[in-house]
Protein backbone atom coordinates (compact mmCIF):
# COMPACT_ATOMS: atom_id res chain seq x y z
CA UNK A 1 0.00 0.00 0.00
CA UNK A 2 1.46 3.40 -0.96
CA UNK A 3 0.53 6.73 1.03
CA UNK A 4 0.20 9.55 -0.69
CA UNK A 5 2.04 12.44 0.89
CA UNK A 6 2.62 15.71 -0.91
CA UNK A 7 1.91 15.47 -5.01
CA UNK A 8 3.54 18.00 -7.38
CA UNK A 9 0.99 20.52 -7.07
CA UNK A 10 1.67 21.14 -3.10
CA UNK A 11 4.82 20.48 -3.78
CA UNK A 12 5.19 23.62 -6.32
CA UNK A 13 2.75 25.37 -3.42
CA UNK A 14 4.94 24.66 -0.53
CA UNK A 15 8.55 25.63 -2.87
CA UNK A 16 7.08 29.25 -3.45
CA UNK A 17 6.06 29.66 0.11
CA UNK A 18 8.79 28.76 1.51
CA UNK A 19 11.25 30.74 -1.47
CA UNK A 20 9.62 34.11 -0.41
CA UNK A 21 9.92 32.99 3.50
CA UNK A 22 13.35 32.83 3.10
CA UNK A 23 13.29 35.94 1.52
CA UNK A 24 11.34 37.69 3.66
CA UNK A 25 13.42 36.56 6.44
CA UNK A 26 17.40 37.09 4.88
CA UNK A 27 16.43 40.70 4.09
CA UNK A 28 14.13 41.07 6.88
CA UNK A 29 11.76 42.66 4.94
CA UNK A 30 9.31 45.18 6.61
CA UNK A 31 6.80 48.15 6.27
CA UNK A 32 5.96 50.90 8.19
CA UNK A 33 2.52 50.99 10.05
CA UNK A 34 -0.14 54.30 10.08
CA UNK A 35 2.46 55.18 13.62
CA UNK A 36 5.65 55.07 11.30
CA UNK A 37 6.53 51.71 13.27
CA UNK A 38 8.07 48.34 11.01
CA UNK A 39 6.22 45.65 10.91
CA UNK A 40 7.27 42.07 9.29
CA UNK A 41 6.25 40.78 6.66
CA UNK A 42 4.66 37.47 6.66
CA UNK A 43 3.88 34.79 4.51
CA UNK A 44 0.68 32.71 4.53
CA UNK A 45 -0.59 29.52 2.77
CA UNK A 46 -4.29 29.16 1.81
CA UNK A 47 -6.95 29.92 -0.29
CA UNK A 48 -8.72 31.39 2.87
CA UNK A 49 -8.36 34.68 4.17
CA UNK A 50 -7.56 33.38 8.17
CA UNK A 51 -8.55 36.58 10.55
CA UNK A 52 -5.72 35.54 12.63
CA UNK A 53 -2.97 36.44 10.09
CA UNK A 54 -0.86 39.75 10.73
CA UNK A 55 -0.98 42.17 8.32
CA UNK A 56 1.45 43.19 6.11
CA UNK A 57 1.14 39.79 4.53
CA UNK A 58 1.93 37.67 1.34
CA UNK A 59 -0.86 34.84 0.68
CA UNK A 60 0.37 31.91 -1.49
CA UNK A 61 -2.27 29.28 -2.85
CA UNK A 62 -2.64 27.02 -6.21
CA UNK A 63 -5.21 28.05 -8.53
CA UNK A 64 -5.51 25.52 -10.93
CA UNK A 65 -3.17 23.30 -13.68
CA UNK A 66 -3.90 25.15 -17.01
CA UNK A 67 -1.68 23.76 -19.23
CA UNK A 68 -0.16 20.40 -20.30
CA UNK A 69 1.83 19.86 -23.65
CA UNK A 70 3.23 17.29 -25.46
CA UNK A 71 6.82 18.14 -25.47
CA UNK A 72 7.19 15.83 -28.78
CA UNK A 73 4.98 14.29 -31.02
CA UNK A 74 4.62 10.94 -30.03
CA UNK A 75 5.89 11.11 -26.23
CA UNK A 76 4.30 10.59 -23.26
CA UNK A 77 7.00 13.36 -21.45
CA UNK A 78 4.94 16.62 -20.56
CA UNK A 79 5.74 20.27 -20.12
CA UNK A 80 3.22 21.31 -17.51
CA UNK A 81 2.50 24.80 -15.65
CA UNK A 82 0.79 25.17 -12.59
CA UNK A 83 -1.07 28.60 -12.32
CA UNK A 84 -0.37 29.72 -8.58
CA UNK A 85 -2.05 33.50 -7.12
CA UNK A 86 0.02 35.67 -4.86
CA UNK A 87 -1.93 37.93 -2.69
CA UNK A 88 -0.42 41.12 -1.00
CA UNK A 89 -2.22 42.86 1.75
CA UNK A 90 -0.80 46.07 2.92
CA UNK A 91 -1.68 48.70 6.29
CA UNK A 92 -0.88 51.71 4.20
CA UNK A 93 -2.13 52.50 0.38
CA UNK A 94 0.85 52.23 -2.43
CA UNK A 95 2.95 49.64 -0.03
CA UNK A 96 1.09 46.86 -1.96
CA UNK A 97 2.77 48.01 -5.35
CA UNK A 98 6.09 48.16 -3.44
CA UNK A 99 6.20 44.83 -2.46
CA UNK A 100 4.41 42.99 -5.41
CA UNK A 101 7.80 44.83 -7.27
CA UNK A 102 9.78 42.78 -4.72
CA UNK A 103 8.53 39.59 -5.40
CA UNK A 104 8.04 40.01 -9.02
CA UNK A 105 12.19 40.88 -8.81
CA UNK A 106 12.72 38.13 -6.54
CA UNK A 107 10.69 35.01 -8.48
CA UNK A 108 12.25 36.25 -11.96
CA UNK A 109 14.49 34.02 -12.62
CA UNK A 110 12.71 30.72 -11.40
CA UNK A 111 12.23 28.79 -8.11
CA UNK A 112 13.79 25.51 -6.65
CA UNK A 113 11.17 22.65 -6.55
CA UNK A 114 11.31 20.73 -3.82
CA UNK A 115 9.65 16.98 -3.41
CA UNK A 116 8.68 17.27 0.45
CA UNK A 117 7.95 13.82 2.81
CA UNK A 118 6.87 13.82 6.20
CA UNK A 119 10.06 13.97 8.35
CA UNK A 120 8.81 11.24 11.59
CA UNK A 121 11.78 13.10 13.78
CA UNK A 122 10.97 16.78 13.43
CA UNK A 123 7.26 16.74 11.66
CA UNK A 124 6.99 20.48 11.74
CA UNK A 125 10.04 20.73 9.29
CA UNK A 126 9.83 18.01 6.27
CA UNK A 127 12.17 16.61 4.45
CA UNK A 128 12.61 17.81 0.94
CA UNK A 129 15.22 17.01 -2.05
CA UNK A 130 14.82 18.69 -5.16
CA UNK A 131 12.97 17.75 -8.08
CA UNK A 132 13.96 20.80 -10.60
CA UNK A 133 13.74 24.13 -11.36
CA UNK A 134 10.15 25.55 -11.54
CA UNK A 135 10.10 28.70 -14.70
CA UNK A 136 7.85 31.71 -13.99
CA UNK A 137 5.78 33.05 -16.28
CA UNK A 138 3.92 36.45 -15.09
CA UNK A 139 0.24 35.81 -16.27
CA UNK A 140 -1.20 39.24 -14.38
CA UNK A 141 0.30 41.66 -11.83
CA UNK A 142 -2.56 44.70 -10.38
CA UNK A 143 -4.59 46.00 -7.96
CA UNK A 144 -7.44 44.94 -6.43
CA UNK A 145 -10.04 47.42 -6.91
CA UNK A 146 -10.93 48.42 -2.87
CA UNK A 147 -15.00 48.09 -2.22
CA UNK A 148 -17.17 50.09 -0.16
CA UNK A 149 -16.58 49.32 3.65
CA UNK A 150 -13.79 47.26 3.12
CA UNK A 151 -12.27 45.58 5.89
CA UNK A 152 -8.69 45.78 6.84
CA UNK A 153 -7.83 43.02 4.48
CA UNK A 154 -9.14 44.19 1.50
CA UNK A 155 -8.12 47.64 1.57
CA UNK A 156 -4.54 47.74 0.40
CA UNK A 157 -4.32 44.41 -1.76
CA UNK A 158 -2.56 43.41 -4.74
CA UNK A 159 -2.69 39.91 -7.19
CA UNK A 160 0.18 38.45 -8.85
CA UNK A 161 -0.91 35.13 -11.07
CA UNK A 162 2.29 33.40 -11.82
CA UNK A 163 2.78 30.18 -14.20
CA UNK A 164 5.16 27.65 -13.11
CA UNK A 165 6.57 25.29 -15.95
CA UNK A 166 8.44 22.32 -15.11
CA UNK A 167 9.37 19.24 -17.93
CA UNK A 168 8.01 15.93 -16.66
């Protein structure tokens, strides 16, 4: 019997998230509050705006798998992408377009894929080797138009849709 762990998809997930954690935390990346006071950044996983999160705050989830060619007539070998959104939710208005610059800069050139597997001695860190370089394409990059009586979340917030290609 085989368990099924992580498959590609939260495998891609869990290599962005923790890319821009890493990030984040070697240039220990802040932004000042509505008091002029830093705050750190943070980076979530989910598809689900959690209450509990801190603002300012990067949100990572998988969207969807849009694409999957043939990468020769004939073979069964695939080039697939992996369409992945990148939520940015700011305290103060225009730090949104500051830091969706950042991480534009930062996944430019690609991101490490990692295959993660449940690590039995330290669960809360998993073991990971990787699996190949993921290529970013930039599908969209904007502003979420702000509603009437939005809440903290929604007032400062940007989307970055992302493609990541890998050959398999």
């Amino acid at each position: 019997m085989s368990i099924l762990t992580w498959a590609i998809s939260a495998n891609i997930e869990n290599s962005i998230i923790e890319f821009l954690r890493d990030k984040v935390h070697n240039q220990a990346l802040q932004l000042l509050d509505c008091n002029g006071v830093a705050q750190n950044v943070n980076v979530y996983a989910g598809r689900e705006l959690n209450n509990n999160w801190n603002l300012p705050l990067i949100q990572i989830y998988l969207d969807s798998k849009p694409d999957v060619q043939r990468l020769a007539i004939g073979s069964n070998k695939r080039f697939k992408s992996w369409q992945v959104i990148i939520d940015i939710r700011t305290l103060l208005s225009g730090q949104e377009s500051n830091v969706a610059d950042w991480i534009e800069d930062e996944i430019n050139d690609g991101i490490t894929i990692y295959d993660y597997t449940p690590n039995s001695i330290n669960p809360e860190i998993p073991a990971k080797v990787i699996i190949g370089h993921g290529r970013v394409d930039f599908v969209s990059s904007l502003p979420v138009p702000e509603f009437d009586n939005a809440d903290k979340f929604d007032q400062n917030r940007y989307r970055i849709t992302i493609k990541i290609w890998m050959n398999s």
